[in-house]
PDB file of N, CA and C in Angstrom:
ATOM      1  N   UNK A   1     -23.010  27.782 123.113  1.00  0.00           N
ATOM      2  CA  UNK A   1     -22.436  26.469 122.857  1.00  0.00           C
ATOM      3  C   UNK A   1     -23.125  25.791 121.677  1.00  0.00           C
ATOM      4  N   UNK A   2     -24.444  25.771 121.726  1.00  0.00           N
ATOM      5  CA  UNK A   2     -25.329  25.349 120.428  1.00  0.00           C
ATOM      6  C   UNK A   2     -24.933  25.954 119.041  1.00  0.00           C
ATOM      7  N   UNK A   3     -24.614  27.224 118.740  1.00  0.00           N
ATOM      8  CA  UNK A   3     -23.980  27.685 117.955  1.00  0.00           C
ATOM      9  C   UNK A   3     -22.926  27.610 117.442  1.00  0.00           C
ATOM     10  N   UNK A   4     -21.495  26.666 118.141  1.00  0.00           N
ATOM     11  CA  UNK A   4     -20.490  26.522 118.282  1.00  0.00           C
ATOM     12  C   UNK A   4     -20.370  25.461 117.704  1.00  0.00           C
ATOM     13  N   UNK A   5     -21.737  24.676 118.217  1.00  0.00           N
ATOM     14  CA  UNK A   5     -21.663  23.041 117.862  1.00  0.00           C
ATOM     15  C   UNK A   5     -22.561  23.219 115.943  1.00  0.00           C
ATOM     16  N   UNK A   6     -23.477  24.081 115.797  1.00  0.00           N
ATOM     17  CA  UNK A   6     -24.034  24.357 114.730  1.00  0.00           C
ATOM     18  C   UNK A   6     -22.667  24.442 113.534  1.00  0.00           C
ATOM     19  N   UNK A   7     -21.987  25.806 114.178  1.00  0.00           N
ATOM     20  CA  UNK A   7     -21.118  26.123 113.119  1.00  0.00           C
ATOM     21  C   UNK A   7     -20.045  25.144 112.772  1.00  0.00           C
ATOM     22  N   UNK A   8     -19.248  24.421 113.422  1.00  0.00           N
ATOM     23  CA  UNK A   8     -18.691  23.139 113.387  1.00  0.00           C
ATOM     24  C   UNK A   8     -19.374  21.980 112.441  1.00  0.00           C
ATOM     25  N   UNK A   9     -19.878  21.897 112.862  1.00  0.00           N
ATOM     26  CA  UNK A   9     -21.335  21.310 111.711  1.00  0.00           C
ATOM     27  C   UNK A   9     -21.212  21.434 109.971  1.00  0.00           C
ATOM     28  N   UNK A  10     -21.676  22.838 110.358  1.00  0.00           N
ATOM     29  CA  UNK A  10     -22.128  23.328 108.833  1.00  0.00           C
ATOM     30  C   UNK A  10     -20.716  23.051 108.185  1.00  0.00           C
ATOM     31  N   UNK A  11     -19.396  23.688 109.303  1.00  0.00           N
ATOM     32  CA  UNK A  11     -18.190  23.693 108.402  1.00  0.00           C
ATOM     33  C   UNK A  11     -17.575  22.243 108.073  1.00  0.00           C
ATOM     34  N   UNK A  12     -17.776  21.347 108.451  1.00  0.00           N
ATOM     35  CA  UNK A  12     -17.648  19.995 108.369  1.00  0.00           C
ATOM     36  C   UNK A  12     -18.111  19.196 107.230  1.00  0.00           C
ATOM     37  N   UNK A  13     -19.345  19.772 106.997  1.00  0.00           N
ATOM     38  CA  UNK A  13     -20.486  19.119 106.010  1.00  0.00           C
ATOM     39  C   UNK A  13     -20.713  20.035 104.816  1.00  0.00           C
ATOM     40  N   UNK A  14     -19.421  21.236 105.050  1.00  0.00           N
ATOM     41  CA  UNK A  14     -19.374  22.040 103.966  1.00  0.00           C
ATOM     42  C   UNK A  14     -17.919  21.604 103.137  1.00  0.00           C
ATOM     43  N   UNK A  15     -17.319  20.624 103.677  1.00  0.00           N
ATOM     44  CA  UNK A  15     -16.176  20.726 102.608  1.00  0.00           C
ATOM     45  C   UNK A  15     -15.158  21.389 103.055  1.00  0.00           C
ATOM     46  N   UNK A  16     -15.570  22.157 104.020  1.00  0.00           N
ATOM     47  CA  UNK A  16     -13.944  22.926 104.296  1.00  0.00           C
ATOM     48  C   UNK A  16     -13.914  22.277 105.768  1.00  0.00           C
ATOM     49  N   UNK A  17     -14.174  21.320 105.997  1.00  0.00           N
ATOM     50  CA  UNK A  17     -13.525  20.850 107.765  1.00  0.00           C
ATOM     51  C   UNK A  17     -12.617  19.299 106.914  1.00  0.00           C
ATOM     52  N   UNK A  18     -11.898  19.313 105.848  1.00  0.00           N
ATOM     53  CA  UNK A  18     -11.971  18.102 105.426  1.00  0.00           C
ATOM     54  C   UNK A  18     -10.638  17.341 106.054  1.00  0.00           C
ATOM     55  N   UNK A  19      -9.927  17.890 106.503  1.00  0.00           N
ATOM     56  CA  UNK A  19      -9.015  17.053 106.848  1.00  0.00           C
ATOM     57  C   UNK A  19      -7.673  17.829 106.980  1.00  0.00           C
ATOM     58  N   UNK A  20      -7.893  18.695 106.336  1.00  0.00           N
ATOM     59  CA  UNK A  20      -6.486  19.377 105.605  1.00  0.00           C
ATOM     60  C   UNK A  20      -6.218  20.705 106.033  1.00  0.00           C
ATOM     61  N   UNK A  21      -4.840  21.509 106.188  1.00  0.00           N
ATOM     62  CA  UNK A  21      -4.918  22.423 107.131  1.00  0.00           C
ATOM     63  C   UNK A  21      -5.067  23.510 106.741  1.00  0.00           C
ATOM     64  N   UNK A  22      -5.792  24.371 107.293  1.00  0.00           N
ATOM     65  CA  UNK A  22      -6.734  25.698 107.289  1.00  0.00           C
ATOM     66  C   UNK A  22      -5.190  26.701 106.622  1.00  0.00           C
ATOM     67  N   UNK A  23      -5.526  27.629 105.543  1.00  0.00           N
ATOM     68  CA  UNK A  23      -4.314  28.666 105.617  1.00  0.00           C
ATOM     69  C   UNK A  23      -4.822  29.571 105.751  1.00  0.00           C
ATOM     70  N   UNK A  24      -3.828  31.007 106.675  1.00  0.00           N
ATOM     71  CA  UNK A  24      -4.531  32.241 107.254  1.00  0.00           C
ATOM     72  C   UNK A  24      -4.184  32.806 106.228  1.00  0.00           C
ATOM     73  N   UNK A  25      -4.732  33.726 105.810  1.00  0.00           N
ATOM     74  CA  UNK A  25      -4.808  35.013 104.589  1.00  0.00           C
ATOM     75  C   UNK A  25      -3.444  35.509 105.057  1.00  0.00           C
ATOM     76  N   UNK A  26      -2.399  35.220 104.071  1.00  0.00           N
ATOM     77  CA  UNK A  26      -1.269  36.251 104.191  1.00  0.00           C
ATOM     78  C   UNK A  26      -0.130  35.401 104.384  1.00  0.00           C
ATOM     79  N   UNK A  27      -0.373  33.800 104.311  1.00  0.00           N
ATOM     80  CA  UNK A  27       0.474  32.869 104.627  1.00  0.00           C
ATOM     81  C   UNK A  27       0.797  32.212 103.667  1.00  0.00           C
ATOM     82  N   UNK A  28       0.712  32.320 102.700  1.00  0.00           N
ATOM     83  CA  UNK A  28       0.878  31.256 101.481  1.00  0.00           C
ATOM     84  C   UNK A  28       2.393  31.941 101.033  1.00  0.00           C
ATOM     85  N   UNK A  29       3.304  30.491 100.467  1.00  0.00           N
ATOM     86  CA  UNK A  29       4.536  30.737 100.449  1.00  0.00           C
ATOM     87  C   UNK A  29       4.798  31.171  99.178  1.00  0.00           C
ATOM     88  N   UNK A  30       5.937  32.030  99.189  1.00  0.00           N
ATOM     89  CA  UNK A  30       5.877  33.209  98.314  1.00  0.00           C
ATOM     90  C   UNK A  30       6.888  32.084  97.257  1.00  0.00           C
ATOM     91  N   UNK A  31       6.827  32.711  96.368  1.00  0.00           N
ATOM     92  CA  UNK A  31       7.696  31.755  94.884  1.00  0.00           C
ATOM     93  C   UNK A  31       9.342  32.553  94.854  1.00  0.00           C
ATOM     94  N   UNK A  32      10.563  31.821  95.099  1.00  0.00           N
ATOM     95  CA  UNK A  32      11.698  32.021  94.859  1.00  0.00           C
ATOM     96  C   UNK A  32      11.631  32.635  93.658  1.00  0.00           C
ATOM     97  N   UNK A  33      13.717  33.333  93.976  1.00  0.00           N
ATOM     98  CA  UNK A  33      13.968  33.998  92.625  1.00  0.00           C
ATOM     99  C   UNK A  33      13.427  33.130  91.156  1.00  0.00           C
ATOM    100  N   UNK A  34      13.530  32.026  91.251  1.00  0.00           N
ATOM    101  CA  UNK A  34      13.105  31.086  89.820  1.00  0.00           C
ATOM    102  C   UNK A  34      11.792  31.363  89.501  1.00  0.00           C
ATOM    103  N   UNK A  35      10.837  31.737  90.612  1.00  0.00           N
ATOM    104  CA  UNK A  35       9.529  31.900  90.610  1.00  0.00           C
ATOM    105  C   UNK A  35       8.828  30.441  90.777  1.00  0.00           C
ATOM    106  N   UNK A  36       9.852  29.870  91.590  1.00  0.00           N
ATOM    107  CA  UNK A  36       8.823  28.231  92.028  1.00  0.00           C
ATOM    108  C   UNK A  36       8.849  28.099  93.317  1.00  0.00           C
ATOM    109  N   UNK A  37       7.454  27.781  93.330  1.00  0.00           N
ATOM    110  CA  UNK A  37       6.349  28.267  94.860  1.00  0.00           C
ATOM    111  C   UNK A  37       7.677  26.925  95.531  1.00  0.00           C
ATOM    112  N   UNK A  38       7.699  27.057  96.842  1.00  0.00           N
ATOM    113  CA  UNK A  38       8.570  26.221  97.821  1.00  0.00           C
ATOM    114  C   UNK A  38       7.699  24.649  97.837  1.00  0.00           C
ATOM    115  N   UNK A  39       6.513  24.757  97.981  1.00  0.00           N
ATOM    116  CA  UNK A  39       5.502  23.722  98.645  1.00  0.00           C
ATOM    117  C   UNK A  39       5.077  23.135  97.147  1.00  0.00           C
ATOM    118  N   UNK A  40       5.203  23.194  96.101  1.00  0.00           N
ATOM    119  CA  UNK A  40       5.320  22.670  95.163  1.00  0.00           C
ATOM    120  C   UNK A  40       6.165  21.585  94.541  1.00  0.00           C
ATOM    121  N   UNK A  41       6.220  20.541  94.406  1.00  0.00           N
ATOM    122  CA  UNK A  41       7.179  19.645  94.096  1.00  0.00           C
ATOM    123  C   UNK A  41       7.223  19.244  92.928  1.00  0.00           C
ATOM    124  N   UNK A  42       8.405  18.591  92.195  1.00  0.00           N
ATOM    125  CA  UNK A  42       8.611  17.754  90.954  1.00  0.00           C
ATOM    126  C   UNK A  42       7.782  16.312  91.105  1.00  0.00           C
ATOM    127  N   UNK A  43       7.346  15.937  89.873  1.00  0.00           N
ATOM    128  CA  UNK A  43       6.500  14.798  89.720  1.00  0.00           C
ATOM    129  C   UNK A  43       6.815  13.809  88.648  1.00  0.00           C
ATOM    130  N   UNK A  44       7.085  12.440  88.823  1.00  0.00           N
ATOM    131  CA  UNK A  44       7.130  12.379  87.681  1.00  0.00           C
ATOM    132  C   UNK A  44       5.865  11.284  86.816  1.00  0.00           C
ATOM    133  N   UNK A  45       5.889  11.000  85.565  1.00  0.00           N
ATOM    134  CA  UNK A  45       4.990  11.020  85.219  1.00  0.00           C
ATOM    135  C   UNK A  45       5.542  10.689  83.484  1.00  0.00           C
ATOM    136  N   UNK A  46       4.469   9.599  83.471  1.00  0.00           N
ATOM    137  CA  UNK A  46       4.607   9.117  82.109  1.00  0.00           C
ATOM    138  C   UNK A  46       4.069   9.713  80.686  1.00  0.00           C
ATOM    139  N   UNK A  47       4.191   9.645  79.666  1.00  0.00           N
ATOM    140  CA  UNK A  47       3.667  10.657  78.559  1.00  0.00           C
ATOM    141  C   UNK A  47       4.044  10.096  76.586  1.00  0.00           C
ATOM    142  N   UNK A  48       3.427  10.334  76.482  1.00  0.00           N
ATOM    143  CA  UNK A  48       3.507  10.199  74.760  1.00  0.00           C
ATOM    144  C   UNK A  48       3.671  11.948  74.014  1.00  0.00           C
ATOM    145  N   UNK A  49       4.874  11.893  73.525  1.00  0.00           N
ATOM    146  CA  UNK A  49       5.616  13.123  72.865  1.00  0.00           C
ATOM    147  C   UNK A  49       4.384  13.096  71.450  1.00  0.00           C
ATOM    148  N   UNK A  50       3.342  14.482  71.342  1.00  0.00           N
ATOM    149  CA  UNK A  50       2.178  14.790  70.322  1.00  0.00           C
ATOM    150  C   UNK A  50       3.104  15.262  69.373  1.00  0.00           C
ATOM    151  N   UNK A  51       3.840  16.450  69.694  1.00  0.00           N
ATOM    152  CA  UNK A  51       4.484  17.505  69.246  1.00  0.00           C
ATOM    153  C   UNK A  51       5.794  18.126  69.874  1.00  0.00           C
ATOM    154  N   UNK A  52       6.738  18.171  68.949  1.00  0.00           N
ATOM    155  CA  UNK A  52       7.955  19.543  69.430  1.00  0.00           C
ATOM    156  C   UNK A  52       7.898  20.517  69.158  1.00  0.00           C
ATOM    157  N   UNK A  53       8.032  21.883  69.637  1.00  0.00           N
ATOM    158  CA  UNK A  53       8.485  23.093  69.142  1.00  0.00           C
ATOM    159  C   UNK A  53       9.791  23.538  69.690  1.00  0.00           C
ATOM    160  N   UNK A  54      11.132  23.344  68.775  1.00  0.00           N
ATOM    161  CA  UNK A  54      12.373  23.547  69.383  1.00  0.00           C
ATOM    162  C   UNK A  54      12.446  25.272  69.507  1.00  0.00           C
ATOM    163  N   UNK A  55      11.377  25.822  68.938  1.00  0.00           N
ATOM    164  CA  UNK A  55      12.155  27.422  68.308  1.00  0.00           C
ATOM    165  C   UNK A  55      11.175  28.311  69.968  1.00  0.00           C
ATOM    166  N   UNK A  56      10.480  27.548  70.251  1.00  0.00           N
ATOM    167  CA  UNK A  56       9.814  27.961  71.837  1.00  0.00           C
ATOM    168  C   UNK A  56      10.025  27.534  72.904  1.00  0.00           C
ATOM    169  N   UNK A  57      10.794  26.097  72.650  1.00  0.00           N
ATOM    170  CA  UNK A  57      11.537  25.750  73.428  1.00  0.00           C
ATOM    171  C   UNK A  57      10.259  25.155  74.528  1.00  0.00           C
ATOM    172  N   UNK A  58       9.210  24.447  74.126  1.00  0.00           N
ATOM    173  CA  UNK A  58       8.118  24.002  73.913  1.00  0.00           C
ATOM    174  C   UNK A  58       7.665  22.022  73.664  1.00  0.00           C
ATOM    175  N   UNK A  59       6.839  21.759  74.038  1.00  0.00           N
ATOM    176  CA  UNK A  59       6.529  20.370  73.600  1.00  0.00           C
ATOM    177  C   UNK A  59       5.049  20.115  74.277  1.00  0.00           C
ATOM    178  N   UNK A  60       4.626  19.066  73.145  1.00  0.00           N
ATOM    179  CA  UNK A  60       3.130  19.311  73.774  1.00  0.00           C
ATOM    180  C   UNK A  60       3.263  17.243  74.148  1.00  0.00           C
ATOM    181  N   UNK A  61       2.506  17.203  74.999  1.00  0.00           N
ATOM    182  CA  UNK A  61       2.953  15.664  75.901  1.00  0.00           C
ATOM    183  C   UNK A  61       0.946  15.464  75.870  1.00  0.00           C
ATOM    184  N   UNK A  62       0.981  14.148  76.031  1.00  0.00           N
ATOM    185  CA  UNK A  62      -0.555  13.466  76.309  1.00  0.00           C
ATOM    186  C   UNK A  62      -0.355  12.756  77.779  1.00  0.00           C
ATOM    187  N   UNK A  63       0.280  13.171  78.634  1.00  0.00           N
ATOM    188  CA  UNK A  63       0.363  12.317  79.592  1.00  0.00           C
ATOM    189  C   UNK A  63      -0.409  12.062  80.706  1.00  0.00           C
ATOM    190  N   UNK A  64       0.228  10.812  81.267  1.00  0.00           N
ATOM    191  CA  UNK A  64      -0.683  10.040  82.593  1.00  0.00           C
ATOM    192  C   UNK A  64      -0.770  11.426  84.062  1.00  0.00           C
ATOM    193  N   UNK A  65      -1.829  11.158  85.052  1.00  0.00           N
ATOM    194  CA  UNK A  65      -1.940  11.963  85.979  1.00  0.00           C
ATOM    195  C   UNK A  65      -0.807  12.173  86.849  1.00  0.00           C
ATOM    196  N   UNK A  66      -0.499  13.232  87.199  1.00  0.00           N
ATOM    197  CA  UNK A  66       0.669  13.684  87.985  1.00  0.00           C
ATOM    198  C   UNK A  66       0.069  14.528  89.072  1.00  0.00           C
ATOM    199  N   UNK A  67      -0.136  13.608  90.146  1.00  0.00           N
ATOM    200  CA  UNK A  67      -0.699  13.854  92.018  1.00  0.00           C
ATOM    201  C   UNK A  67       0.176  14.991  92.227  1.00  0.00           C
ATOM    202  N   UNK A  68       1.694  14.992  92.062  1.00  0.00           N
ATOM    203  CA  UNK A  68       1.977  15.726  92.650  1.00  0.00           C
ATOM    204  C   UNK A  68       2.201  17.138  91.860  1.00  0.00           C
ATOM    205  N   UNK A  69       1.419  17.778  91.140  1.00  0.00           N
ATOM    206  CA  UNK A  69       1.024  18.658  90.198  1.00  0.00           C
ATOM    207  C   UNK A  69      -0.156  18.852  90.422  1.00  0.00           C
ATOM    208  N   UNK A  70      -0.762  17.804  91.108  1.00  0.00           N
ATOM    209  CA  UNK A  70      -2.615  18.217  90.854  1.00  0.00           C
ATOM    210  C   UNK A  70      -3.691  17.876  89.909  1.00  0.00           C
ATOM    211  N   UNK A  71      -2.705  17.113  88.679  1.00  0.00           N
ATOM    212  CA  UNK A  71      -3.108  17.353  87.649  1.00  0.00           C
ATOM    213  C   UNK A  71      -3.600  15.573  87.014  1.00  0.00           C
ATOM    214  N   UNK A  72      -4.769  15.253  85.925  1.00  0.00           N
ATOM    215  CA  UNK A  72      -5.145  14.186  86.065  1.00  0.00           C
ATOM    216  C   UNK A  72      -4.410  14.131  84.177  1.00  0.00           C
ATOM    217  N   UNK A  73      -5.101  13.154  83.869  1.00  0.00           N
ATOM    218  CA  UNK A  73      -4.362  12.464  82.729  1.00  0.00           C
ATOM    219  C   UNK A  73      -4.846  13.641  81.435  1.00  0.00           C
ATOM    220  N   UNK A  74      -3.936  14.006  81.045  1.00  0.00           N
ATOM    221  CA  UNK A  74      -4.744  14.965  79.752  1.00  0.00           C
ATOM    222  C   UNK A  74      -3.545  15.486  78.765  1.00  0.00           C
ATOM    223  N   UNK A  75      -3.462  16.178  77.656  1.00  0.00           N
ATOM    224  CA  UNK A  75      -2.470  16.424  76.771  1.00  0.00           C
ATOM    225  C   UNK A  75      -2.745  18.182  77.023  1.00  0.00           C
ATOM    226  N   UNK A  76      -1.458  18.303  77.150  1.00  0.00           N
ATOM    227  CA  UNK A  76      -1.455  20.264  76.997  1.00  0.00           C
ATOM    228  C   UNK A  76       0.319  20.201  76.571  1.00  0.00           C
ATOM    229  N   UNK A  77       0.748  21.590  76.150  1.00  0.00           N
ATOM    230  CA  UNK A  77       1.874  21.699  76.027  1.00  0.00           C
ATOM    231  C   UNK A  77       2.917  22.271  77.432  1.00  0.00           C
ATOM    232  N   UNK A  78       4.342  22.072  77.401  1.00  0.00           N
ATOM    233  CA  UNK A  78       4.959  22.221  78.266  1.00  0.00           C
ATOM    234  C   UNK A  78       6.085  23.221  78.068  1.00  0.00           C
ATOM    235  N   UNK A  79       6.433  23.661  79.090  1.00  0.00           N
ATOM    236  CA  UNK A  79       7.610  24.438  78.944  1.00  0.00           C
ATOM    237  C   UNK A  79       8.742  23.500  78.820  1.00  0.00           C
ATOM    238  N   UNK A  80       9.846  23.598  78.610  1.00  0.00           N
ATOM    239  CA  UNK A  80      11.603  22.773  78.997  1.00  0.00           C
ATOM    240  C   UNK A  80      12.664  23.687  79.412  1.00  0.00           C
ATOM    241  N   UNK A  81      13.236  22.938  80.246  1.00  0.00           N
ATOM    242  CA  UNK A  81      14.315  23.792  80.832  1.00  0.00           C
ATOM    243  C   UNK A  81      15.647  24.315  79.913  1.00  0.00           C
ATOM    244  N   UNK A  82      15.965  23.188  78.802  1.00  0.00           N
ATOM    245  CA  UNK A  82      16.526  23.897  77.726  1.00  0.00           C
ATOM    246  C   UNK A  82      16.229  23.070  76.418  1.00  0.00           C
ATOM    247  N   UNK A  83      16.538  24.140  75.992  1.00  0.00           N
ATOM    248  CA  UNK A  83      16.198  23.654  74.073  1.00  0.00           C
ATOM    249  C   UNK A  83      16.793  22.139  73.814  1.00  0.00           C
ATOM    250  N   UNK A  84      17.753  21.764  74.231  1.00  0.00           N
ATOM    251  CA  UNK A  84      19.097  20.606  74.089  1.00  0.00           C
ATOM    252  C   UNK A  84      17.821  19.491  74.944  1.00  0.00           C
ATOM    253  N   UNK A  85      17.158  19.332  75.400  1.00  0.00           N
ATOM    254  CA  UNK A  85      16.313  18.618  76.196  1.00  0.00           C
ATOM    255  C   UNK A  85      15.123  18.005  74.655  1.00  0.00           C
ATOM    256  N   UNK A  86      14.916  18.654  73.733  1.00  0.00           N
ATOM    257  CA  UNK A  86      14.445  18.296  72.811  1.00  0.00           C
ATOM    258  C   UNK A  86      15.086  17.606  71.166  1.00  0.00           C
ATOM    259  N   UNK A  87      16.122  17.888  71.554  1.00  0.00           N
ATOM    260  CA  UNK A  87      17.102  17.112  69.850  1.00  0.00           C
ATOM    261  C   UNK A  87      16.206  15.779  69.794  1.00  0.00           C
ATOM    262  N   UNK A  88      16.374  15.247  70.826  1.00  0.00           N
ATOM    263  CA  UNK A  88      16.065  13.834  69.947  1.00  0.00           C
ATOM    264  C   UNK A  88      14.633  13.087  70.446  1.00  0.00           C
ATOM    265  N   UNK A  89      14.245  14.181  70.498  1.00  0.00           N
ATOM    266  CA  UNK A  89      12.374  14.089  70.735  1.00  0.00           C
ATOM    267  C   UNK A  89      11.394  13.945  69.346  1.00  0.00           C
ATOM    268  N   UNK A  90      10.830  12.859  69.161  1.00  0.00           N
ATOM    269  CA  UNK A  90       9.716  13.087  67.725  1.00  0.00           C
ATOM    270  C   UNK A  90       8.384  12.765  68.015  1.00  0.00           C
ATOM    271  N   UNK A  91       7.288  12.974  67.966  1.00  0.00           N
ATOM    272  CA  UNK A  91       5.984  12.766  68.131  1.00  0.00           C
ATOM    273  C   UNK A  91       6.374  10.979  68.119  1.00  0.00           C
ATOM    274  N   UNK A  92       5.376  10.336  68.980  1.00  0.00           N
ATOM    275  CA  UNK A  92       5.056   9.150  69.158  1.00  0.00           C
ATOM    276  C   UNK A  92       5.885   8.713  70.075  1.00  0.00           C
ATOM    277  N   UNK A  93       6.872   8.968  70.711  1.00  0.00           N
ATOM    278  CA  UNK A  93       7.948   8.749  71.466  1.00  0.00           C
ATOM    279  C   UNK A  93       7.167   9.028  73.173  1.00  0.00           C
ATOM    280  N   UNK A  94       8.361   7.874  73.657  1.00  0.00           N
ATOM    281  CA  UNK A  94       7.258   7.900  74.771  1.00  0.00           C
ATOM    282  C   UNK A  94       8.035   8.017  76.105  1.00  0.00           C
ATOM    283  N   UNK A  95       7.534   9.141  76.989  1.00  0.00           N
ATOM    284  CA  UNK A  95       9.061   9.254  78.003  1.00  0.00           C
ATOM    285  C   UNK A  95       8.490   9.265  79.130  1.00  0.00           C
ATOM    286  N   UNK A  96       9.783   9.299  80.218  1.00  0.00           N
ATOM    287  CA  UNK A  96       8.770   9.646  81.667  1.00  0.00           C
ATOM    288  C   UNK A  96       9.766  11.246  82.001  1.00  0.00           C
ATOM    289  N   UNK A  97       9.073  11.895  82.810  1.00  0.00           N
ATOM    290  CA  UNK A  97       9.479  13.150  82.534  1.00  0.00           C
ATOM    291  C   UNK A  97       8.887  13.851  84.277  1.00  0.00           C
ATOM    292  N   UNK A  98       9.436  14.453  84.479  1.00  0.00           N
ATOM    293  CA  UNK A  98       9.276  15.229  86.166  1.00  0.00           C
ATOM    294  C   UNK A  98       9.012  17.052  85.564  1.00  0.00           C
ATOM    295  N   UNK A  99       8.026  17.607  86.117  1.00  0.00           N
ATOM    296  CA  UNK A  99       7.895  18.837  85.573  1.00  0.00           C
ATOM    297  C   UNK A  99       7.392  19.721  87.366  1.00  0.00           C
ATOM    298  N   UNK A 100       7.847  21.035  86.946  1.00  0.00           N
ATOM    299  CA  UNK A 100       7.606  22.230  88.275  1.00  0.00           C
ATOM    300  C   UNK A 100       6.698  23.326  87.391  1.00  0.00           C
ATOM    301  N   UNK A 101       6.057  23.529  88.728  1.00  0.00           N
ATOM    302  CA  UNK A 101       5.571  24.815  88.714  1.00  0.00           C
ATOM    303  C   UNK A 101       6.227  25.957  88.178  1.00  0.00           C
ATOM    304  N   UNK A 102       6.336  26.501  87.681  1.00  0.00           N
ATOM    305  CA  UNK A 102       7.635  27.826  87.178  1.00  0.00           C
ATOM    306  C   UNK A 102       6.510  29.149  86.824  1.00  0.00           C
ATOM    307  N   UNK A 103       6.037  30.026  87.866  1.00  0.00           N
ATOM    308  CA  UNK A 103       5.399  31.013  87.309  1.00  0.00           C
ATOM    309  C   UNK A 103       3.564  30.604  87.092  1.00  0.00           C
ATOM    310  N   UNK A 104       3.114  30.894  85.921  1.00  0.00           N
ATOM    311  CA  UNK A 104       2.012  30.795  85.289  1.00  0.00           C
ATOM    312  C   UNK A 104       2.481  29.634  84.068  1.00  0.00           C
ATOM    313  N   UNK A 105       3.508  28.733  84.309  1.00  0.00           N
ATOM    314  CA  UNK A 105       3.678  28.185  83.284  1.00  0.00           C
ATOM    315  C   UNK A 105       3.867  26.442  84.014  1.00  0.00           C
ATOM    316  N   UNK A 106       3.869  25.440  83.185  1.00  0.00           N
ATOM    317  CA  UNK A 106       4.188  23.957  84.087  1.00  0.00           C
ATOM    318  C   UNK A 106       5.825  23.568  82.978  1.00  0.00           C
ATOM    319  N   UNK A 107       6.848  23.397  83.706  1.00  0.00           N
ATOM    320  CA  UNK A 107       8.067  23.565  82.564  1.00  0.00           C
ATOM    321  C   UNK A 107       8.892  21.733  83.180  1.00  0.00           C
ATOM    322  N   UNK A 108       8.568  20.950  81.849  1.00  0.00           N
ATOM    323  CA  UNK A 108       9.521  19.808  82.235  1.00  0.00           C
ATOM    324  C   UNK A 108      11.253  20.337  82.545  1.00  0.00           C
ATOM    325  N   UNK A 109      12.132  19.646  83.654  1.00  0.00           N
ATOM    326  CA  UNK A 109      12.899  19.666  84.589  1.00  0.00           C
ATOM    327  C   UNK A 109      13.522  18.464  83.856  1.00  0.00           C
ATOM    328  N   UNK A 110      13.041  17.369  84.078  1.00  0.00           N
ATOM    329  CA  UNK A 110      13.943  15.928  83.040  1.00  0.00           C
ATOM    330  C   UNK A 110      13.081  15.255  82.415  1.00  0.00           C
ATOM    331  N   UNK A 111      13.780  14.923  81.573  1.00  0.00           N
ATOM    332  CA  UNK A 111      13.023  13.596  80.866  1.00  0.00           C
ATOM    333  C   UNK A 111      14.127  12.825  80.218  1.00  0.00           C
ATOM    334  N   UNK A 112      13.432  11.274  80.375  1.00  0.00           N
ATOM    335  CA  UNK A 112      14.034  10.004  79.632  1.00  0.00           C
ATOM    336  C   UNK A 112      13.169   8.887  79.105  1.00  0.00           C
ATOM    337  N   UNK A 113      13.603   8.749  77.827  1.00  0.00           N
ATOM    338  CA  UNK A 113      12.428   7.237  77.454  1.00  0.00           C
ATOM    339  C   UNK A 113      12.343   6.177  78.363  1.00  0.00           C
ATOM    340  N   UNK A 114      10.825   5.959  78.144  1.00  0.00           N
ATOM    341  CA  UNK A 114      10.292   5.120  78.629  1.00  0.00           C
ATOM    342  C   UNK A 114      10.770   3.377  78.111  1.00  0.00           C
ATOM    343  N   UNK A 115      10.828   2.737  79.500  1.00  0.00           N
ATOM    344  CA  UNK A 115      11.503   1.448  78.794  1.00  0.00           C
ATOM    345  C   UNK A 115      10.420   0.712  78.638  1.00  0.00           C
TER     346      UNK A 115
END
C-alpha cells in the first residue's frame, strides 16, 4: 500500500498525473483520407500577411496564438487550400484565418480581412 501511495505521488508531482487523460499505446486516432487527425480542430486566429507565394500555393502569416493548434504567437509560413484563396492577398494586410492540421504540414482552410 505504501508503494501505491509512493508511486501516485511521484506520478502526480511528475507532471504526468495533471489532469488530463492518460492515452494507451495504440490508441491515438489515426488521420483520415485528407490526412487530418479527427481530434484536431480548426482555429481561428488573427494575423498580418509577411509574404505570398502563389506558385506554392503558400503564405507566410505573423500571427496571434491559436489554443486550438497548440500554437503561441509567432510568424512561420502556411499551406492554403487553394491558390484562388491568395489573389488578393499583399504583405501588410491583415486577416483572421482558421487553419488544420493536414499531414506534417499546418494549411489555412479560410480566411477574411480583418475589420
Amino acid at each position: 500500500m505504501k508503494l501505491t501511495k509512493a508511486l501516485f505521488v511521484l506520478t502526480l508531482f511528475s507532471g504526468l498525473g495533471d489532469g488530463a487523460p492518460a492515452q494507451t499505446p495504440g490508441t491515438a486516432q489515426p488521420a483520415n483520407k485528407s490526412g487530418r487527425v479527427a481530434t484536431q480542430k480548426a482555429a481561428l486566429a488573427s494575423a498580418e500577411v509577411v509574404a505570398v507565394y502563389p506558385e506554392e500555393k503558400r503564405l507566410l502569416l505573423k500571427h496571434a496564438p491559436i489554443p486550438g493548434l497548440g500554437m503561441s504567437a509567432m510568424t512561420m509560413e502556411f499551406g492554403v487550400r487553394s491558390a484562388g484563396m491568395l489573389k488578393s492577398l499583399k504583405p501588410g494586410d491583415r486577416i483572421l484565418f482558421s487553419a488544420e492540421r493536414v499531414k506534417d504540414d499546418y494549411v489555412v482552410t479560410s480566411l477574411q480581412a480583418a475589420k
